[in-house]
N, C-alpha and C. Protein backbone atom coordinates (compact mmCIF):
# COMPACT_ATOMS: atom_id res chain seq x y z
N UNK A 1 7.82 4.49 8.43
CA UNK A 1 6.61 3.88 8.90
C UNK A 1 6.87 2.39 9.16
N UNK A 2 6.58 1.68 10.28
CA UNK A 2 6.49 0.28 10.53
C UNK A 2 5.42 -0.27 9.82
N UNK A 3 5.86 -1.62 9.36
CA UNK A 3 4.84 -2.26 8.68
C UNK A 3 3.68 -3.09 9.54
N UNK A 4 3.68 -2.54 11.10
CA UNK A 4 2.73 -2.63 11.61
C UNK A 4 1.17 -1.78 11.72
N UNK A 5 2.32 -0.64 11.01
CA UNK A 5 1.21 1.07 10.86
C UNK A 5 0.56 0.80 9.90
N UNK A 6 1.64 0.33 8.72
CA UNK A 6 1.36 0.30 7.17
C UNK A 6 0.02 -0.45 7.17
N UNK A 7 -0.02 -1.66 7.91
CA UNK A 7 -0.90 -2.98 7.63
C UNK A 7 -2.04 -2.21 8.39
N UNK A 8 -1.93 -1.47 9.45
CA UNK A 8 -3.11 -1.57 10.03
C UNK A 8 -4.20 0.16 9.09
N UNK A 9 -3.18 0.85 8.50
CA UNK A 9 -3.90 2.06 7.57
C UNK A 9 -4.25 0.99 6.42
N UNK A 10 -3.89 0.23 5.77
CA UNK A 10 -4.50 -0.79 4.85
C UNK A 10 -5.74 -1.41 4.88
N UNK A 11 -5.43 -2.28 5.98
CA UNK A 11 -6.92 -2.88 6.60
C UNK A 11 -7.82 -2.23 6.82
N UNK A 12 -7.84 -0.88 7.41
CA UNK A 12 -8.68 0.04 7.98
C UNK A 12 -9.11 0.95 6.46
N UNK A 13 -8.75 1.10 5.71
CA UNK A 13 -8.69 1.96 4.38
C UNK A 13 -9.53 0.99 3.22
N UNK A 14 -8.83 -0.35 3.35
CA UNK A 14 -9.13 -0.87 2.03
C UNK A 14 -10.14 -2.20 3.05
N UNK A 15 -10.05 -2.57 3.97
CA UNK A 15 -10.68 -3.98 3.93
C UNK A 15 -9.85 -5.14 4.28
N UNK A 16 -9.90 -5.88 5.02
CA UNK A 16 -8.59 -6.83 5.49
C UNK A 16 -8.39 -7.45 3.88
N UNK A 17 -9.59 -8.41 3.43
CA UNK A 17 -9.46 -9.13 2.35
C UNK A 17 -9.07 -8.33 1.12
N UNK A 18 -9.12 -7.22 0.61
CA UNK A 18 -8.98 -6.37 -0.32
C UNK A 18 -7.50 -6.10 -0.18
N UNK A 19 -7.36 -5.14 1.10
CA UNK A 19 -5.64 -4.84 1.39
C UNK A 19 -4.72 -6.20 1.01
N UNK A 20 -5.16 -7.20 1.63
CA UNK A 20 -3.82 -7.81 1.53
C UNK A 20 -4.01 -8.75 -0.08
N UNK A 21 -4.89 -8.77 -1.14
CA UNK A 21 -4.79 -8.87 -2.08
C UNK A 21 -4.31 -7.67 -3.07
N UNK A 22 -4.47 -6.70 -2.24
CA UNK A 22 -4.24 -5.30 -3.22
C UNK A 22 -2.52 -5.60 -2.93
N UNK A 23 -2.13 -5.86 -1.93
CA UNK A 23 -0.28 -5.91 -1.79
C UNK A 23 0.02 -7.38 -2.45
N UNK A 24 -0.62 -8.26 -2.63
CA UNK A 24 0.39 -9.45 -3.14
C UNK A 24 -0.32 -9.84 -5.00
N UNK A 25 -1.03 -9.02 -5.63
CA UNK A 25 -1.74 -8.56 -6.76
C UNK A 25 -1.90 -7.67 -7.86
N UNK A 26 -1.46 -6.61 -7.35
CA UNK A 26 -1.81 -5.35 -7.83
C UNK A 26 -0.27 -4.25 -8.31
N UNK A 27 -0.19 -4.59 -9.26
CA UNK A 27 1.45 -3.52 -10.07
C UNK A 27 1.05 -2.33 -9.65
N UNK A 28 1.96 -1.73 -8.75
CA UNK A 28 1.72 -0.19 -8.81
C UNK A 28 2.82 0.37 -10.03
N UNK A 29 2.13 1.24 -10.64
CA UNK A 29 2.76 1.29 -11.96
C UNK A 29 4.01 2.36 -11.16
N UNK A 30 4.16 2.99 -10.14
CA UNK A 30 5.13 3.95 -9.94
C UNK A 30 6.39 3.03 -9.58
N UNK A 31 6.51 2.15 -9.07
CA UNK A 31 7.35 1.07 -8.48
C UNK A 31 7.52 -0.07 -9.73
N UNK A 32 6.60 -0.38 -10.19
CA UNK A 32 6.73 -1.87 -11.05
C UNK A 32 6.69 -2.79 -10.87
N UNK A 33 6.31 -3.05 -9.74
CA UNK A 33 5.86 -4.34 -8.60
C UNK A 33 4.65 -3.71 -7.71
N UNK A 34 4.13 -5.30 -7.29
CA UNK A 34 3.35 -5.26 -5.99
C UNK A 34 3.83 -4.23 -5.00
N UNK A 35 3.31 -4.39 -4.35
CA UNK A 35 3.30 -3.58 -2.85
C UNK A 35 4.47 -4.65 -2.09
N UNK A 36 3.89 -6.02 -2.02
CA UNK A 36 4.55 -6.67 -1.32
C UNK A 36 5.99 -6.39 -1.32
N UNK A 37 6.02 -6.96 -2.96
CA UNK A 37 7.41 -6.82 -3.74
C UNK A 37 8.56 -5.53 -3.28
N UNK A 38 7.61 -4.34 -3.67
CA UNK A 38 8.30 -3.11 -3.34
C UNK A 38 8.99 -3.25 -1.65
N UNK A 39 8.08 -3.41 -0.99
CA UNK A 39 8.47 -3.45 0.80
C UNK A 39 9.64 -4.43 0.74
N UNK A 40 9.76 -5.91 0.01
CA UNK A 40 10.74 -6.74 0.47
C UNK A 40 11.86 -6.07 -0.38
N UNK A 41 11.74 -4.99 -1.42
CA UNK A 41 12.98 -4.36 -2.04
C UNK A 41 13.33 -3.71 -1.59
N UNK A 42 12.90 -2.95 -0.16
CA UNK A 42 13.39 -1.89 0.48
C UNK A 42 12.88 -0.93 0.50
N UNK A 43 12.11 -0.15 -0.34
CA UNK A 43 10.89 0.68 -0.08
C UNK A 43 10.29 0.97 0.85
N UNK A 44 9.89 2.40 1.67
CA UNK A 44 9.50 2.57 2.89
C UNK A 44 8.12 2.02 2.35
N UNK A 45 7.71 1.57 3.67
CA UNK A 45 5.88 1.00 3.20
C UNK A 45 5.11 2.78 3.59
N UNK A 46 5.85 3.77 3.76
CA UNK A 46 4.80 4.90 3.39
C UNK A 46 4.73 5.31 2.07
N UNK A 47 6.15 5.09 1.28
CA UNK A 47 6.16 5.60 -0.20
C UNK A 47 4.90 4.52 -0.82
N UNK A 48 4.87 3.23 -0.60
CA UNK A 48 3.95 2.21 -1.12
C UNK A 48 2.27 2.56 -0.49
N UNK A 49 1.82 3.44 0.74
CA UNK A 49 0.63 3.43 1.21
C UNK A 49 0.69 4.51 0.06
N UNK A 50 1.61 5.44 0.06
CA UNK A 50 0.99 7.23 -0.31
C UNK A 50 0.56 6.69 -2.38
N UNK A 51 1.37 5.51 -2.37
CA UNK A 51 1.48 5.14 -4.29
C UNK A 51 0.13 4.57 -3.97
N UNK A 52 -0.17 3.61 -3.49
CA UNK A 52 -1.65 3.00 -3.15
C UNK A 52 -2.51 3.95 -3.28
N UNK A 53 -2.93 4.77 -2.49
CA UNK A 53 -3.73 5.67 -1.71
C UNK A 53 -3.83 6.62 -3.67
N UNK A 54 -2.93 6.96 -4.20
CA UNK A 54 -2.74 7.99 -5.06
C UNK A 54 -3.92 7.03 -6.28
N UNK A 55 -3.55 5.49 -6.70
CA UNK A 55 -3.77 4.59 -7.31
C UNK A 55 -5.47 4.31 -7.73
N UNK A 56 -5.71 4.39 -6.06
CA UNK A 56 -7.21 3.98 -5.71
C UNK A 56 -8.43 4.85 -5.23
N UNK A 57 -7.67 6.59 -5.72
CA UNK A 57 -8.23 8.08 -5.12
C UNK A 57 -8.84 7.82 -3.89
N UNK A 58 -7.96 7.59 -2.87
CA UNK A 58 -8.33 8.27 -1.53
C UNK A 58 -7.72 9.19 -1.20
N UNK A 59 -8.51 10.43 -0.69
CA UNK A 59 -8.85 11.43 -0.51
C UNK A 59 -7.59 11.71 0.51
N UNK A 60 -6.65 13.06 -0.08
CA UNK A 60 -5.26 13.05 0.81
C UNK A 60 -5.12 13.33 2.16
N UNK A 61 -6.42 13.79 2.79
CA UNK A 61 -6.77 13.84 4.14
C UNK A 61 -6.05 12.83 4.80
N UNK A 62 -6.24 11.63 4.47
CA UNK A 62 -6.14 10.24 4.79
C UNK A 62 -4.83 9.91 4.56
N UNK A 63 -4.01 10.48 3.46
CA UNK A 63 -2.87 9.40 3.78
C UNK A 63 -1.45 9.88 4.60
C-alpha cells in the first residue's frame, strides 16, 4: 500500500485531526511504536492500517 492510500483510508476513517495524531501518539501494542514509527521502520502502512483498524473496532468491511 502507498502511503498516499494509507493517509487518505486514515483521514477518511478516523478524521484528518484524529488520524494524524492517532500515527504520531498512539503505541500500537502489536508493533511497539506509533504508527509513524512503525512506517519509518519499514512496516507496510497496510500491516499498520489493518493494527489500527483492529485497535479502534472498525468494522472489517472497511479495512
Amino acid at each position: 500500500m502507498r502511503l498516499t492510500e494509507f493517509q487518505e483510508l486514515m483521514h477518511t476513517e478516523f478524521g484528518v485531526a484524529r488520524a494524524d495524531s492517532m500515527l504520531i501518539d498512539y503505541v500500537i501494542p502489536a508493533f511497539g511504536r506509533t504508527g509513524s514509527a512503525a512506517i519509518d521502520a519499514g512496516i507496510d502502512p497496510r500491516e499498520v492500517w489493518r493494527a489500527l483498524c483492529a485497535e479502534f473496532d472498525v468494522p472489517r468491511v472497511r479495512w
